[in-house]
N, C-alpha and C. Protein backbone atom coordinates (compact mmCIF):
# COMPACT_ATOMS: atom_id res chain seq x y z
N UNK A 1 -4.86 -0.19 -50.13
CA UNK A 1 -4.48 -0.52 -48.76
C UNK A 1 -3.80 0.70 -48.14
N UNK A 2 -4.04 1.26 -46.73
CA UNK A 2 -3.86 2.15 -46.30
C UNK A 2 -2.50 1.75 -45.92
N UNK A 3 -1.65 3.03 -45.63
CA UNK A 3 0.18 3.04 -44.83
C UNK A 3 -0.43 3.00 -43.52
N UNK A 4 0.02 1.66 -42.38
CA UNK A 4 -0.43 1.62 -41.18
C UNK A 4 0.72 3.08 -40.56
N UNK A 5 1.73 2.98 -41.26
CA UNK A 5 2.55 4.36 -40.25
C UNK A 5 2.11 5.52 -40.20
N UNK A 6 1.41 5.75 -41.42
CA UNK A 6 0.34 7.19 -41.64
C UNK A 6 -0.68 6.96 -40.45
N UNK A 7 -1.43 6.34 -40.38
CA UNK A 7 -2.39 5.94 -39.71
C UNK A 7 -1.80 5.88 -38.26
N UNK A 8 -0.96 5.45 -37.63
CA UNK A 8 -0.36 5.32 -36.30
C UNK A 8 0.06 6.84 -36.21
N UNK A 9 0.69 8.01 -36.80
CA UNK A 9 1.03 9.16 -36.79
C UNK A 9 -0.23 10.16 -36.98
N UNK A 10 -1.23 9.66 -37.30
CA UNK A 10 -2.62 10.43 -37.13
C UNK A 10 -2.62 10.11 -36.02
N UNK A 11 -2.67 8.79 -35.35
CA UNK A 11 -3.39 8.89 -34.36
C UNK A 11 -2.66 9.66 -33.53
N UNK A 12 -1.24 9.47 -33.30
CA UNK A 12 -0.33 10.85 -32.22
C UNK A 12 -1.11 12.08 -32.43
N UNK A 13 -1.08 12.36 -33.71
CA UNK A 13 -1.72 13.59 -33.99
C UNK A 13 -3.04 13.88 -33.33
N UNK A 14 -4.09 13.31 -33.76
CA UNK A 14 -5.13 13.27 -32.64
C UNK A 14 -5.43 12.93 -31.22
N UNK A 15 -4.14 11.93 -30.97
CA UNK A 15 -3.92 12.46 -29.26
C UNK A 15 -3.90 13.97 -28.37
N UNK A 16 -3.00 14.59 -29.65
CA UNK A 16 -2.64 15.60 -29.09
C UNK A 16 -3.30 17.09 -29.04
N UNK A 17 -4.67 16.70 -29.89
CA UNK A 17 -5.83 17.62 -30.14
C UNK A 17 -6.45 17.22 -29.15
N UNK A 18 -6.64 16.14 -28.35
CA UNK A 18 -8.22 15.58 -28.07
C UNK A 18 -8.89 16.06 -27.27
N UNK A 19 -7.75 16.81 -26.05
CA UNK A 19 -8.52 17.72 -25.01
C UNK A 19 -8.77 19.26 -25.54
N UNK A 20 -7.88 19.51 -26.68
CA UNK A 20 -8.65 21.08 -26.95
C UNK A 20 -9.76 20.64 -28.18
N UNK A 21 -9.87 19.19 -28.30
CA UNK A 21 -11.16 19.28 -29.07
C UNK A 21 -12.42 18.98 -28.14
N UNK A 22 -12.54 18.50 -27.12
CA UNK A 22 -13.32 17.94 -25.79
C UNK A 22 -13.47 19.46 -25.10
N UNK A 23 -12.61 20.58 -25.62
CA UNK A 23 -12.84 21.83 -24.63
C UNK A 23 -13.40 23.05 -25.74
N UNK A 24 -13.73 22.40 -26.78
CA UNK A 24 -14.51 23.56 -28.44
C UNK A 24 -13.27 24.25 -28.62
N UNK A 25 -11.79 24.08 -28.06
CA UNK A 25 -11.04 24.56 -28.53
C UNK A 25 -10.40 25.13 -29.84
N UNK A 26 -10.94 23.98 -30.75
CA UNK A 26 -10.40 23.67 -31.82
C UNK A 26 -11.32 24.26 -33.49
N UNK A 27 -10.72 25.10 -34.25
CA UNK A 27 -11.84 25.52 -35.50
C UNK A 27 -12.27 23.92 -36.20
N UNK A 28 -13.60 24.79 -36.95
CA UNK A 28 -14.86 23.52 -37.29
C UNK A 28 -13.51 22.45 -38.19
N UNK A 29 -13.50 23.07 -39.05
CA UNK A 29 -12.01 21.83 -40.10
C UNK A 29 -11.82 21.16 -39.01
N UNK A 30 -10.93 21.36 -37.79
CA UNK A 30 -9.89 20.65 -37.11
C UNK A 30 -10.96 19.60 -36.39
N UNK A 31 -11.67 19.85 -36.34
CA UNK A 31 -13.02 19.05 -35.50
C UNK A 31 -13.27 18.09 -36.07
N UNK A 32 -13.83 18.21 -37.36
CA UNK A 32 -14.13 17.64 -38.56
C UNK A 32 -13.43 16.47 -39.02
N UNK A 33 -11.98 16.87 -38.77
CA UNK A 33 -10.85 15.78 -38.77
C UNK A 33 -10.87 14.67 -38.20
N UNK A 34 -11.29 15.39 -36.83
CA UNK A 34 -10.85 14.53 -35.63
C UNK A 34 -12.33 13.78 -35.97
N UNK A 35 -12.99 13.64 -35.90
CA UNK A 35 -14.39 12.78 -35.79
C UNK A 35 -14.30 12.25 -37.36
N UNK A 36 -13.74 12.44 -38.09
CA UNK A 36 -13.66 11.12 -39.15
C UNK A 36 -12.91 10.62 -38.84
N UNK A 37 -11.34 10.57 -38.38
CA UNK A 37 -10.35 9.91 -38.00
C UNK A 37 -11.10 8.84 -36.44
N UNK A 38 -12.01 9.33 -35.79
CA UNK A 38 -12.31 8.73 -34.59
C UNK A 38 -13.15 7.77 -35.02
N UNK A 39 -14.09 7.48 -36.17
CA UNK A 39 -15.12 6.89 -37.12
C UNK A 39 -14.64 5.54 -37.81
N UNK A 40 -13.13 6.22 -38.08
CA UNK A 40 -12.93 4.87 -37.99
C UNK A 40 -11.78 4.16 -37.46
N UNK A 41 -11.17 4.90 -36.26
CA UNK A 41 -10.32 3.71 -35.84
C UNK A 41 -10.61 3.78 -33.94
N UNK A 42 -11.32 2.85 -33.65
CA UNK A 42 -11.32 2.00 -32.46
C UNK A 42 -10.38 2.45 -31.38
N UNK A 43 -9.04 2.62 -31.25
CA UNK A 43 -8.25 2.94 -30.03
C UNK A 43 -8.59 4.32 -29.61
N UNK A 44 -8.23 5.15 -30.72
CA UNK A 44 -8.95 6.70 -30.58
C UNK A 44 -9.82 6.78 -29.87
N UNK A 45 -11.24 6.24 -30.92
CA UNK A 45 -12.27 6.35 -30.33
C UNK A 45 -12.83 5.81 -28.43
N UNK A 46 -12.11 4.41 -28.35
CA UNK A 46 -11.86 4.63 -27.10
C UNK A 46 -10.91 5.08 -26.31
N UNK A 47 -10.35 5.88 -26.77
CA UNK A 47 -9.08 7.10 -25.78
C UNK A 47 -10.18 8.34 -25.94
N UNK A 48 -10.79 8.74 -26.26
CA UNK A 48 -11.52 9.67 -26.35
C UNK A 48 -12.96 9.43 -25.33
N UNK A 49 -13.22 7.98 -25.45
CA UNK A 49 -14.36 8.22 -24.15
C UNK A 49 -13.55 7.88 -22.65
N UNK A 50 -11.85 7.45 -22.79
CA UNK A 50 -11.65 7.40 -21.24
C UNK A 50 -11.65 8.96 -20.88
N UNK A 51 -11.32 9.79 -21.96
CA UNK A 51 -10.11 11.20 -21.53
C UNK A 51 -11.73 12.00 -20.90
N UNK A 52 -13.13 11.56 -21.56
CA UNK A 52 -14.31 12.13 -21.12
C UNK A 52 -14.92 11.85 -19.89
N UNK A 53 -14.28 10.58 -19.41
CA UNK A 53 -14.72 10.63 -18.02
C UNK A 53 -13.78 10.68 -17.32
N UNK A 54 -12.51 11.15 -17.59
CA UNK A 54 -11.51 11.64 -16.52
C UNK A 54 -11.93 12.84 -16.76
N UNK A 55 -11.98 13.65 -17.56
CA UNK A 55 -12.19 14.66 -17.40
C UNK A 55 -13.60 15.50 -16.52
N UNK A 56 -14.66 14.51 -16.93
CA UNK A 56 -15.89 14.89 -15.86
C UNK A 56 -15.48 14.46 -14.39
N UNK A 57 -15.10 13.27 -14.24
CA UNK A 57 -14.51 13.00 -13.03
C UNK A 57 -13.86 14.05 -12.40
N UNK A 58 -12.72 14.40 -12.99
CA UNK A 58 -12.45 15.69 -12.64
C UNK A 58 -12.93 17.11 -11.96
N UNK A 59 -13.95 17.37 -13.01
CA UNK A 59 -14.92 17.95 -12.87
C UNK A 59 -15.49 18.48 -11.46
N UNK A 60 -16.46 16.93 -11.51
CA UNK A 60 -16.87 16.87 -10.09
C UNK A 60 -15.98 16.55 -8.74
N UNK A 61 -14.99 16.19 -9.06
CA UNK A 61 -14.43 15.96 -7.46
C UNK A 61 -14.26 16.97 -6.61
N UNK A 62 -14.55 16.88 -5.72
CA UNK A 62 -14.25 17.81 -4.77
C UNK A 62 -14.03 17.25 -3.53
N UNK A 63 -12.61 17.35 -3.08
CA UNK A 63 -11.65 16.80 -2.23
C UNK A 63 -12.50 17.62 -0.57
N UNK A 64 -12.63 16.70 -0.03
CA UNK A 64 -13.00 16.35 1.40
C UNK A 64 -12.03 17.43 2.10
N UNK A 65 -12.50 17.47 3.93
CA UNK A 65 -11.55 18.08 4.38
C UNK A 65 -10.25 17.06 5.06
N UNK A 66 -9.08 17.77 5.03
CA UNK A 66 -7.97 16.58 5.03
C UNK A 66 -8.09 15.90 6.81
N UNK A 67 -8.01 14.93 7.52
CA UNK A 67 -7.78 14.08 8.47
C UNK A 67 -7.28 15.04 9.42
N UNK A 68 -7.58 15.21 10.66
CA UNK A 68 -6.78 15.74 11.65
C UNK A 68 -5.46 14.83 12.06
N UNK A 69 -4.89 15.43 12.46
CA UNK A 69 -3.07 14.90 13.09
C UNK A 69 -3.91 13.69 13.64
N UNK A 70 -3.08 12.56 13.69
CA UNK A 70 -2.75 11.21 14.29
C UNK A 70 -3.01 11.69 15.97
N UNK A 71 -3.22 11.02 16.54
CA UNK A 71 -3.27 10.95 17.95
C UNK A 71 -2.18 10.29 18.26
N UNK A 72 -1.29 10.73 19.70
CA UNK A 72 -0.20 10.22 19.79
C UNK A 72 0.03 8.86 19.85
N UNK A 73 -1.36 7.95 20.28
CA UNK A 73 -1.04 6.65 20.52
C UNK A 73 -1.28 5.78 19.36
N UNK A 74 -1.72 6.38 18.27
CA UNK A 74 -2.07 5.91 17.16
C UNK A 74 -0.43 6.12 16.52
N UNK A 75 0.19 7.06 16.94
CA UNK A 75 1.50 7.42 16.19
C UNK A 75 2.55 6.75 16.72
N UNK A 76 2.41 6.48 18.02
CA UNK A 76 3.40 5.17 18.40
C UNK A 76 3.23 3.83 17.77
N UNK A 77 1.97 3.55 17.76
CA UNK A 77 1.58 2.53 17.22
C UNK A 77 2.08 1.87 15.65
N UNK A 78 1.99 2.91 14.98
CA UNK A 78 2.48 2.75 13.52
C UNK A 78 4.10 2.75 13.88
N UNK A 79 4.86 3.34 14.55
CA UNK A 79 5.90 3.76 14.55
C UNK A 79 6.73 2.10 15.02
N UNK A 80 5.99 1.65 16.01
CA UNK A 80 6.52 0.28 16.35
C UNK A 80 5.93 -0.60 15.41
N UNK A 81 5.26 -0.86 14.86
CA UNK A 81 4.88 -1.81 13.65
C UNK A 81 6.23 -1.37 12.77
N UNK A 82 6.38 -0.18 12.53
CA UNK A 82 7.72 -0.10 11.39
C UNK A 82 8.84 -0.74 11.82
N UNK A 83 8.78 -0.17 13.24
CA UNK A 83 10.22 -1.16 13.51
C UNK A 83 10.32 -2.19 13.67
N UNK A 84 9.15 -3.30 14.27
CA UNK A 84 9.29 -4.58 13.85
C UNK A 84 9.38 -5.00 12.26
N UNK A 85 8.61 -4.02 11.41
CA UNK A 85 9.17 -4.76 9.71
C UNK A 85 10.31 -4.31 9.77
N UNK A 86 11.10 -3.74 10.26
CA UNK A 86 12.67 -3.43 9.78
C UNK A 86 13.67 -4.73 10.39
N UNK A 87 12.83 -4.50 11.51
CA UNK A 87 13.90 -5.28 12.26
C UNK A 87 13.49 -7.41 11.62
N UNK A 88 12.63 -7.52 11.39
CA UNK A 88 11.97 -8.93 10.50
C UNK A 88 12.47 -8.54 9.00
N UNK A 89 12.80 -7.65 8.68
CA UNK A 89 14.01 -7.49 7.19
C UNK A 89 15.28 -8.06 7.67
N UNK A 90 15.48 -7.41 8.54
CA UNK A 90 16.66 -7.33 8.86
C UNK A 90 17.14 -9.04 9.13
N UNK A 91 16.52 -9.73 9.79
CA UNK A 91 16.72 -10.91 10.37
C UNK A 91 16.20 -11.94 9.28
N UNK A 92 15.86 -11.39 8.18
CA UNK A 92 15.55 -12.59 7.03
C UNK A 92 16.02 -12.28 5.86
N UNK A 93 17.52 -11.32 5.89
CA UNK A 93 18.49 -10.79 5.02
C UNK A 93 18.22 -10.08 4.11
N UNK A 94 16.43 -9.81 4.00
CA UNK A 94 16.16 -8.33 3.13
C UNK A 94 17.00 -7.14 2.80
């Protein structure tokens, strides 16, 4: 029967490889490790396919151009909506 604390301290351990193993960072041994340790335990293995599509996600994003300034009547607008929620806090002891 395996020590689950060994096993919970690999896995820190292979947390903390997983993006320089996802980037060939890592020599063949250290690789080697990591994909038997991922073979057989389940959380890893799926922490390893979220960290792959954040990381492509990543990848590809490419952020839009940002919103031009508010128009002034759009900026009053928000500005009096705030002050009615302050002032409806205010009057219902928020």
């Amino acid at each position: 029967m395996s020590d689950p604390m060994r096993h919970f301290r690999s896995c820190h351990e292979i947390f903390a490889e997983l993006s320089a193993y996802l980037d060939g960072e890592l020599p063949e041994e250290a690789c080697r490790e990591i994909e038997e340790h991922l073979h057989g335990c389940s959380p890893c293995e799926a922490f390893l396919v979220s960290l792959r599509k954040t990381v492509e996600l990543c990848r590809r994003y490419a952020p839009g151009a940002l919103p031009g300034p508010l128009r002034e009547e759009a900026r009053h607008a928000l500005w009096r909506a705030y002050e009615q929620m302050l002032a409806r806090r205010r009057n219902s002891g928020l």
